[in-house]
Protein backbone atom coordinates (compact mmCIF):
# COMPACT_ATOMS: atom_id res chain seq x y z
CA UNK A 1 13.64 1.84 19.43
CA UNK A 2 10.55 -0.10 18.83
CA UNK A 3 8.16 2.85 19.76
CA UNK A 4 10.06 5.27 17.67
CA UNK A 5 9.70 3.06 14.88
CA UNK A 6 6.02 2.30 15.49
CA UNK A 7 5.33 6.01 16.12
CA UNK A 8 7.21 6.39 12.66
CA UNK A 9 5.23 4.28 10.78
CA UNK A 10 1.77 6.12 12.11
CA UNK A 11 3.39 9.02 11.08
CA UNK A 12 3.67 7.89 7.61
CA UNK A 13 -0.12 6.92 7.54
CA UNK A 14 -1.08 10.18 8.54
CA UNK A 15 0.88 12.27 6.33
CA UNK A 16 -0.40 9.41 3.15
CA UNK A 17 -4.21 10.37 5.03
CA UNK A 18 -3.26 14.12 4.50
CA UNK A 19 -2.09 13.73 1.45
CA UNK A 20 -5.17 11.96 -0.10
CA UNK A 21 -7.53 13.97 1.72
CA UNK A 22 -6.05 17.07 0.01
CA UNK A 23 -6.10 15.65 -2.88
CA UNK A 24 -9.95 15.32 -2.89
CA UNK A 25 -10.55 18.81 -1.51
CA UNK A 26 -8.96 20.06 -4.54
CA UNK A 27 -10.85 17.65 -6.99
CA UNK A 28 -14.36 18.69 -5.31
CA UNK A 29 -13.36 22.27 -5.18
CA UNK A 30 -15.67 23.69 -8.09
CA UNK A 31 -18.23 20.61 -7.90
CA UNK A 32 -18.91 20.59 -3.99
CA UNK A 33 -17.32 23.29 -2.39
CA UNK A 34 -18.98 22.04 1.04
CA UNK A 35 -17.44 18.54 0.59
CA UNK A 36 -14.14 20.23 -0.65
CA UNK A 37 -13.87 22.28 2.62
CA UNK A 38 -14.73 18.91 4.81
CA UNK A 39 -11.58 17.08 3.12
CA UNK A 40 -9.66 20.20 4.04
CA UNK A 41 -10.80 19.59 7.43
CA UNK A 42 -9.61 16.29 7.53
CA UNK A 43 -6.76 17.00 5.73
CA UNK A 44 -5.66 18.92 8.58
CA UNK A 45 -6.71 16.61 11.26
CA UNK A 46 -4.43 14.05 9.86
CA UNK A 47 -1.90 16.81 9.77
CA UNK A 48 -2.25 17.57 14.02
CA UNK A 49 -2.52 13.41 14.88
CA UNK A 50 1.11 13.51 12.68
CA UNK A 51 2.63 16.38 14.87
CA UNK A 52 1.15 14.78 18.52
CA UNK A 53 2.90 11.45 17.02
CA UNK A 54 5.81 13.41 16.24
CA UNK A 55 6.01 14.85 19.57
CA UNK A 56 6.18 11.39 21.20
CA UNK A 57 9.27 10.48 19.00
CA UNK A 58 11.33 13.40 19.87
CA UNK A 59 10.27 12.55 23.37
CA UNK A 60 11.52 9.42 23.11
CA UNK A 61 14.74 10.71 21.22
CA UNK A 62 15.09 13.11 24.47
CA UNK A 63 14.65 10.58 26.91
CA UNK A 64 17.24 8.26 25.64
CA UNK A 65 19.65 11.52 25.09
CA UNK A 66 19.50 12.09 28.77
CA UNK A 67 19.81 8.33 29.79
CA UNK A 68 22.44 7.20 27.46
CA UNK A 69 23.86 10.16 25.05
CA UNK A 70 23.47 10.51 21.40
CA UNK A 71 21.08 8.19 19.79
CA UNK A 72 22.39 5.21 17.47
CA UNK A 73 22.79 6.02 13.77
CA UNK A 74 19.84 3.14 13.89
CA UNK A 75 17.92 4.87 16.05
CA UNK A 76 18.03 8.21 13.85
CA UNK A 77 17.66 6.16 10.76
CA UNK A 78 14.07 5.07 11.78
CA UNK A 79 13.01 8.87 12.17
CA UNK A 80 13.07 9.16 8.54
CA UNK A 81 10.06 10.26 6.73
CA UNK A 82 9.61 8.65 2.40
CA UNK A 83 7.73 11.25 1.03
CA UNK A 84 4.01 10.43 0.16
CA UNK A 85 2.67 8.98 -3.30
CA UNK A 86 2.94 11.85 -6.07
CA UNK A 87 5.04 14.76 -4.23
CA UNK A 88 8.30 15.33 -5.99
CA UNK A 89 8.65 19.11 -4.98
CA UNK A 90 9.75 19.88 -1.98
CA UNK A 91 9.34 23.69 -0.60
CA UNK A 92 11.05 25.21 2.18
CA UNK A 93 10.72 23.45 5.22
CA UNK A 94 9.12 26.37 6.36
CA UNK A 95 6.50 26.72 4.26
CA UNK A 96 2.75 25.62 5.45
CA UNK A 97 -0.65 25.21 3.50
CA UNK A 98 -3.12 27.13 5.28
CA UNK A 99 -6.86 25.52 5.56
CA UNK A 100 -8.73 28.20 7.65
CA UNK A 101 -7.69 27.05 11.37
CA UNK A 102 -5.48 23.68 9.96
CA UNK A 103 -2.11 23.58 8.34
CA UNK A 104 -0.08 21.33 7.00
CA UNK A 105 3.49 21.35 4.60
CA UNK A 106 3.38 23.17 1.78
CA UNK A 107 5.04 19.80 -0.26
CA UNK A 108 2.25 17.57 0.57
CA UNK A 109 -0.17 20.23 -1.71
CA UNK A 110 2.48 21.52 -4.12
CA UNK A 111 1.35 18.67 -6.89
CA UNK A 112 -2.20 19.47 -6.28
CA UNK A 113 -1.72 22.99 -7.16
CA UNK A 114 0.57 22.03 -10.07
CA UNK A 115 -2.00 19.76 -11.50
CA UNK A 116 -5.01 21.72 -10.58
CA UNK A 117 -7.26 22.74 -13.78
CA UNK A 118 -8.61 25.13 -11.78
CA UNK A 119 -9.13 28.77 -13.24
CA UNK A 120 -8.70 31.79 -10.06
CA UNK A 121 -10.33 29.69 -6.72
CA UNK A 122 -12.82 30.95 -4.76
CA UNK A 123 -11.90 33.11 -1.86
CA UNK A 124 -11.17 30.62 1.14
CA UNK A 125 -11.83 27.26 -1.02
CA UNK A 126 -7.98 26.99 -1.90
CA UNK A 127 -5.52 26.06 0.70
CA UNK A 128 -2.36 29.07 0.50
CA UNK A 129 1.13 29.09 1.09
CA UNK A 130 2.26 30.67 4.01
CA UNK A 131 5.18 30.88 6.60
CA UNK A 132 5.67 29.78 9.72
């Protein structure tokens, strides 16, 4: 249960990582498109070092499923995710923000395009919402 909750907590840092880098891809957007698209970039890698930590959890989850049964309520409990500074919305768990060849969910950008003062974005510089 240790691992799961380490795993957990690196989980949280990466989504928080996301989060802020997507935040500054939208604030550079008009100033430094270049920069913009680099925190994008980021954004995303935070978003794939989340899912391979997320992988190891389940793993862990499956493993102790096919050693002893059905995890503890304890054990479940520490698989649970606070959402990130800011994000009160949450979309569809379905829903994705596409950067080019990165993703990640569409809640951890729905503030930034809420409290955008951006006029129509260029073609490519704005992350959109798509389905998986």
């Amino acid at each position: 249960m240790k691992e799961i909750k380490l795993l957990m907590e690196h989980i949280e840092d990466e989504l928080e990582d996301a989060h802020t880098y997507a935040e500054l891809a939208v604030e550079y957007k008009h100033e430094d498109p270049e920069l913009a698209d680099l925190f994008y970039r980021l954004s995303g890698e935070e978003m794939n070092h989340m899912n391979a930590l997320h992988k190891a959890v389940v793993s862990h989850i499956e493993e102790y499923r096919k050693q002893k049964g059905e995890p503890p309520a304890a054990m479940m409990a520490a698989t649970m995710i606070t959402k990130p500074p800011g994000i009160s919305a949450r979309p569809s768990a379905s829903s994705a923000v596409s950067f080019g060849s990165c993703s990640m969910p569409a809640r951890l950008v729905s503030r930034l395009a809420l409290t955008s003062n951006a006029s129509t974005p260029q073609a490519g510089r704005l992350p959109s919402v798509v389905s998986d």
